[in-house]
C-alpha atoms as a PDB file:
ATOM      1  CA  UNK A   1      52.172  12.139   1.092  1.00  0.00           C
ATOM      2  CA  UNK A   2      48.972  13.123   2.692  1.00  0.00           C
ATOM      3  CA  UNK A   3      46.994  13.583  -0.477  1.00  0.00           C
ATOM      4  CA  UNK A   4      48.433   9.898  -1.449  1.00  0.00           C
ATOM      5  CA  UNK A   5      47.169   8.518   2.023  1.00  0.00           C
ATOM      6  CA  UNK A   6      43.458  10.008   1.360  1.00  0.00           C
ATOM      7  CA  UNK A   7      43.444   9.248  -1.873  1.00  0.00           C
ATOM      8  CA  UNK A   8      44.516   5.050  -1.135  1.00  0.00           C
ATOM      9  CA  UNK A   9      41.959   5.363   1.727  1.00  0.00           C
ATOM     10  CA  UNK A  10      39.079   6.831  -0.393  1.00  0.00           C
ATOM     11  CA  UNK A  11      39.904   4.010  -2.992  1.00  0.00           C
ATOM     12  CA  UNK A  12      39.442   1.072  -0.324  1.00  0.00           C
ATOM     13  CA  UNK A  13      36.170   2.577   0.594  1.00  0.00           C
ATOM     14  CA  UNK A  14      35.120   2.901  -3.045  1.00  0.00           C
ATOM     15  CA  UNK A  15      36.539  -0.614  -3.669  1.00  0.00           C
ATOM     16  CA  UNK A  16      34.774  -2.316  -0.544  1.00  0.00           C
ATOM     17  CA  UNK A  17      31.328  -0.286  -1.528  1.00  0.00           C
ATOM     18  CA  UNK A  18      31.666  -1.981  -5.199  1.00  0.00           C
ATOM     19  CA  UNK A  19      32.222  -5.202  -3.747  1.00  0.00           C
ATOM     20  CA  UNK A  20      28.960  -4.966  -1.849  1.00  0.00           C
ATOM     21  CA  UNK A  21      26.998  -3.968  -3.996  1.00  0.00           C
ATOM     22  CA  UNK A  22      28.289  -6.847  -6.305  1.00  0.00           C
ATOM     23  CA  UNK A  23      27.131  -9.311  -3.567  1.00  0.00           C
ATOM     24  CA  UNK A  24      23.558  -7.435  -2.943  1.00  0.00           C
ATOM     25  CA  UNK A  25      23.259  -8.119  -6.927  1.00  0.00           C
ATOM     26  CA  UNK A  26      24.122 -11.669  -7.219  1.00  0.00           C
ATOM     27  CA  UNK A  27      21.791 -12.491  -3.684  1.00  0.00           C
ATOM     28  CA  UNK A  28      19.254 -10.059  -5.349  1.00  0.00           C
ATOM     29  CA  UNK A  29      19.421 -12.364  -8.278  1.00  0.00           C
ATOM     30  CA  UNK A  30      19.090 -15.692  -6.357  1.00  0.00           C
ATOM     31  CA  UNK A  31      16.381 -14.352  -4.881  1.00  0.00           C
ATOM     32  CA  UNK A  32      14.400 -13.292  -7.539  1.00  0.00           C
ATOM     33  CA  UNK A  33      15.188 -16.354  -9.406  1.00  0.00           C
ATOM     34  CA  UNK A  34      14.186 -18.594  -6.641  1.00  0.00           C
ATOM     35  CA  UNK A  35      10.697 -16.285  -6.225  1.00  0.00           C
ATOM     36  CA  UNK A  36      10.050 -17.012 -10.178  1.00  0.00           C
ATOM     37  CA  UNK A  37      10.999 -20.892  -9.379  1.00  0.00           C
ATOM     38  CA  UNK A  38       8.143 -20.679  -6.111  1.00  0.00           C
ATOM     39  CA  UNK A  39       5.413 -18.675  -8.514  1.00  0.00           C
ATOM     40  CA  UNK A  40       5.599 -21.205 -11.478  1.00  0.00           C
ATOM     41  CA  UNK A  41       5.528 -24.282  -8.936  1.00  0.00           C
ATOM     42  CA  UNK A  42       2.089 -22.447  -7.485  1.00  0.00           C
ATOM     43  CA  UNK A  43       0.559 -21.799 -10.535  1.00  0.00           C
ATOM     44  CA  UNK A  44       1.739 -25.311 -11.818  1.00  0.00           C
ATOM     45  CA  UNK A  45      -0.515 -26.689  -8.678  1.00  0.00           C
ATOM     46  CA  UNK A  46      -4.182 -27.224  -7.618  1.00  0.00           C
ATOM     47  CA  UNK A  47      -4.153 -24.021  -5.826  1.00  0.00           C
ATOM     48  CA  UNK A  48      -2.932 -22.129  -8.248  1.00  0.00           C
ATOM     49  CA  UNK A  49      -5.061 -23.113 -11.000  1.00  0.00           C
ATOM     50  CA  UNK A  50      -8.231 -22.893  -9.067  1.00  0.00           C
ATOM     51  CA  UNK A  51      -7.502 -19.267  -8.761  1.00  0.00           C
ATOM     52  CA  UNK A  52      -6.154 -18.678 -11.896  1.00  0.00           C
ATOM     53  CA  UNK A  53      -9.722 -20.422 -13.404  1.00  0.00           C
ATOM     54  CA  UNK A  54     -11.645 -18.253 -10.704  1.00  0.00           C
ATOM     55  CA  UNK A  55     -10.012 -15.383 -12.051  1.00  0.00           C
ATOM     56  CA  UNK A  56     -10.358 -15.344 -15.519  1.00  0.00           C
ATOM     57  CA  UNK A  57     -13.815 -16.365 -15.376  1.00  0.00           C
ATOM     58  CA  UNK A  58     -14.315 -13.123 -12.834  1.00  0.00           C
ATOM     59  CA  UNK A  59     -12.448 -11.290 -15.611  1.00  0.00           C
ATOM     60  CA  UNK A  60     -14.668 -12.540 -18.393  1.00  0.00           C
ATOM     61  CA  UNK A  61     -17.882 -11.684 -16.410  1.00  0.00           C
ATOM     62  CA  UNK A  62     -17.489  -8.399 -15.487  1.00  0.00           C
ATOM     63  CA  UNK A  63     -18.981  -6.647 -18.087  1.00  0.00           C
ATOM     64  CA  UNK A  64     -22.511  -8.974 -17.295  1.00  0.00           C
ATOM     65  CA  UNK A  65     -25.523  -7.060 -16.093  1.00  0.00           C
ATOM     66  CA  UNK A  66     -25.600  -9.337 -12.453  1.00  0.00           C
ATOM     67  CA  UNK A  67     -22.237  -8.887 -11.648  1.00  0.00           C
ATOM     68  CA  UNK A  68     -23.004  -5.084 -12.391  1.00  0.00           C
ATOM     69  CA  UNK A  69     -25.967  -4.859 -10.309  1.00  0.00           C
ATOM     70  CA  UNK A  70     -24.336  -7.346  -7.328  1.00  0.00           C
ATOM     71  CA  UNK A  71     -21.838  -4.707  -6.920  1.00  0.00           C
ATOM     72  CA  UNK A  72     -24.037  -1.963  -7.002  1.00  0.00           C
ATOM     73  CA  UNK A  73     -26.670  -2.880  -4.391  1.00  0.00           C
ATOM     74  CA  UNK A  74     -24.232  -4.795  -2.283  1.00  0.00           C
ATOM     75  CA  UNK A  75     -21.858  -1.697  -2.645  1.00  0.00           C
ATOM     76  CA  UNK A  76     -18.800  -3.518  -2.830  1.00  0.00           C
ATOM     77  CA  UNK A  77     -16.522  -0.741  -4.326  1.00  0.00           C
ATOM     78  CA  UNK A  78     -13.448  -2.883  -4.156  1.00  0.00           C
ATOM     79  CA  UNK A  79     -15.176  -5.301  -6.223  1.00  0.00           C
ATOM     80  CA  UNK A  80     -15.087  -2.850  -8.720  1.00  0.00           C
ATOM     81  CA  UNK A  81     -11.096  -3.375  -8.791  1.00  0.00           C
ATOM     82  CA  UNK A  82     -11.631  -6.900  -8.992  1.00  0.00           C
ATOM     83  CA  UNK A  83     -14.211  -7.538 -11.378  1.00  0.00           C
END
Protein backbone atom coordinates (compact mmCIF):
# COMPACT_ATOMS: atom_id res chain seq x y z
CA UNK A 1 0.00 0.00 0.00
CA UNK A 2 2.89 2.24 0.66
CA UNK A 3 4.94 1.23 -2.33
CA UNK A 4 1.51 1.89 -4.43
CA UNK A 5 1.23 5.46 -2.77
CA UNK A 6 5.03 6.36 -3.85
CA UNK A 7 4.82 4.87 -6.81
CA UNK A 8 1.17 7.06 -7.92
CA UNK A 9 3.02 10.05 -6.36
CA UNK A 10 6.32 9.62 -8.33
CA UNK A 11 4.06 9.18 -11.51
CA UNK A 12 2.22 12.69 -10.98
CA UNK A 13 5.57 14.27 -10.64
CA UNK A 14 6.88 12.52 -13.75
CA UNK A 15 3.55 13.31 -15.49
CA UNK A 16 3.45 17.14 -14.44
CA UNK A 17 7.45 17.39 -15.42
CA UNK A 18 6.39 15.97 -19.07
CA UNK A 19 3.71 18.32 -19.30
CA UNK A 20 6.12 21.19 -18.80
CA UNK A 21 8.43 20.48 -20.70
CA UNK A 22 5.76 19.99 -23.52
CA UNK A 23 4.75 23.66 -22.94
CA UNK A 24 8.59 25.03 -22.76
CA UNK A 25 8.71 23.22 -26.38
CA UNK A 26 5.73 24.54 -28.06
CA UNK A 27 6.61 28.45 -26.45
CA UNK A 28 10.25 27.55 -27.46
CA UNK A 29 8.85 27.00 -30.87
CA UNK A 30 6.72 30.21 -31.09
CA UNK A 31 9.49 31.89 -30.19
CA UNK A 32 11.90 30.85 -32.48
CA UNK A 33 9.44 31.01 -35.20
CA UNK A 34 8.46 34.49 -34.44
CA UNK A 35 12.54 35.44 -34.18
CA UNK A 36 12.89 33.87 -37.92
CA UNK A 37 9.54 35.98 -38.87
CA UNK A 38 11.51 39.44 -37.14
CA UNK A 39 15.08 38.45 -39.02
CA UNK A 40 13.52 38.01 -42.56
CA UNK A 41 11.31 41.29 -42.07
CA UNK A 42 14.95 43.10 -41.20
CA UNK A 43 16.78 41.79 -43.85
CA UNK A 44 13.69 42.33 -46.19
CA UNK A 45 14.17 46.27 -45.14
CA UNK A 46 16.44 49.30 -45.83
CA UNK A 47 18.39 48.55 -42.81
CA UNK A 48 18.95 45.34 -43.39
CA UNK A 49 20.12 45.48 -46.81
CA UNK A 50 22.45 48.33 -46.25
CA UNK A 51 24.29 46.05 -43.97
CA UNK A 52 23.96 43.08 -45.72
CA UNK A 53 25.58 45.21 -49.02
CA UNK A 54 28.21 46.70 -46.46
CA UNK A 55 29.03 43.35 -45.56
CA UNK A 56 29.61 41.46 -48.43
CA UNK A 57 31.49 44.11 -50.01
CA UNK A 58 33.79 44.08 -46.56
CA UNK A 59 33.87 40.33 -47.23
CA UNK A 60 34.93 40.65 -50.83
CA UNK A 61 37.71 43.19 -49.94
CA UNK A 62 39.52 41.67 -47.45
CA UNK A 63 42.02 39.99 -49.18
CA UNK A 64 43.02 43.80 -50.91
CA UNK A 65 46.42 45.17 -50.05
CA UNK A 66 44.65 48.66 -48.29
CA UNK A 67 42.38 46.95 -46.27
CA UNK A 68 45.54 44.81 -45.25
CA UNK A 69 47.71 47.63 -44.50
CA UNK A 70 44.58 49.86 -42.78
CA UNK A 71 44.44 47.19 -40.29
CA UNK A 72 47.91 46.86 -39.77
CA UNK A 73 49.02 50.44 -39.05
CA UNK A 74 45.76 51.37 -37.46
CA UNK A 75 46.08 48.05 -35.40
CA UNK A 76 42.62 47.21 -35.39
CA UNK A 77 42.91 43.45 -34.43
CA UNK A 78 39.19 42.99 -34.29
CA UNK A 79 39.04 44.11 -37.72
CA UNK A 80 40.83 41.20 -38.48
CA UNK A 81 37.52 39.16 -37.42
CA UNK A 82 35.59 41.33 -39.50
CA UNK A 83 37.30 41.75 -42.61
Amino acid sequence: MLIAGLIKKQQHRVDHNTEQWQQQQKLLQAETWLLKQRSKQFIGSVPGLTISFGLGVLMQMRHHTLVKTVRRTLGFSWLRYIL
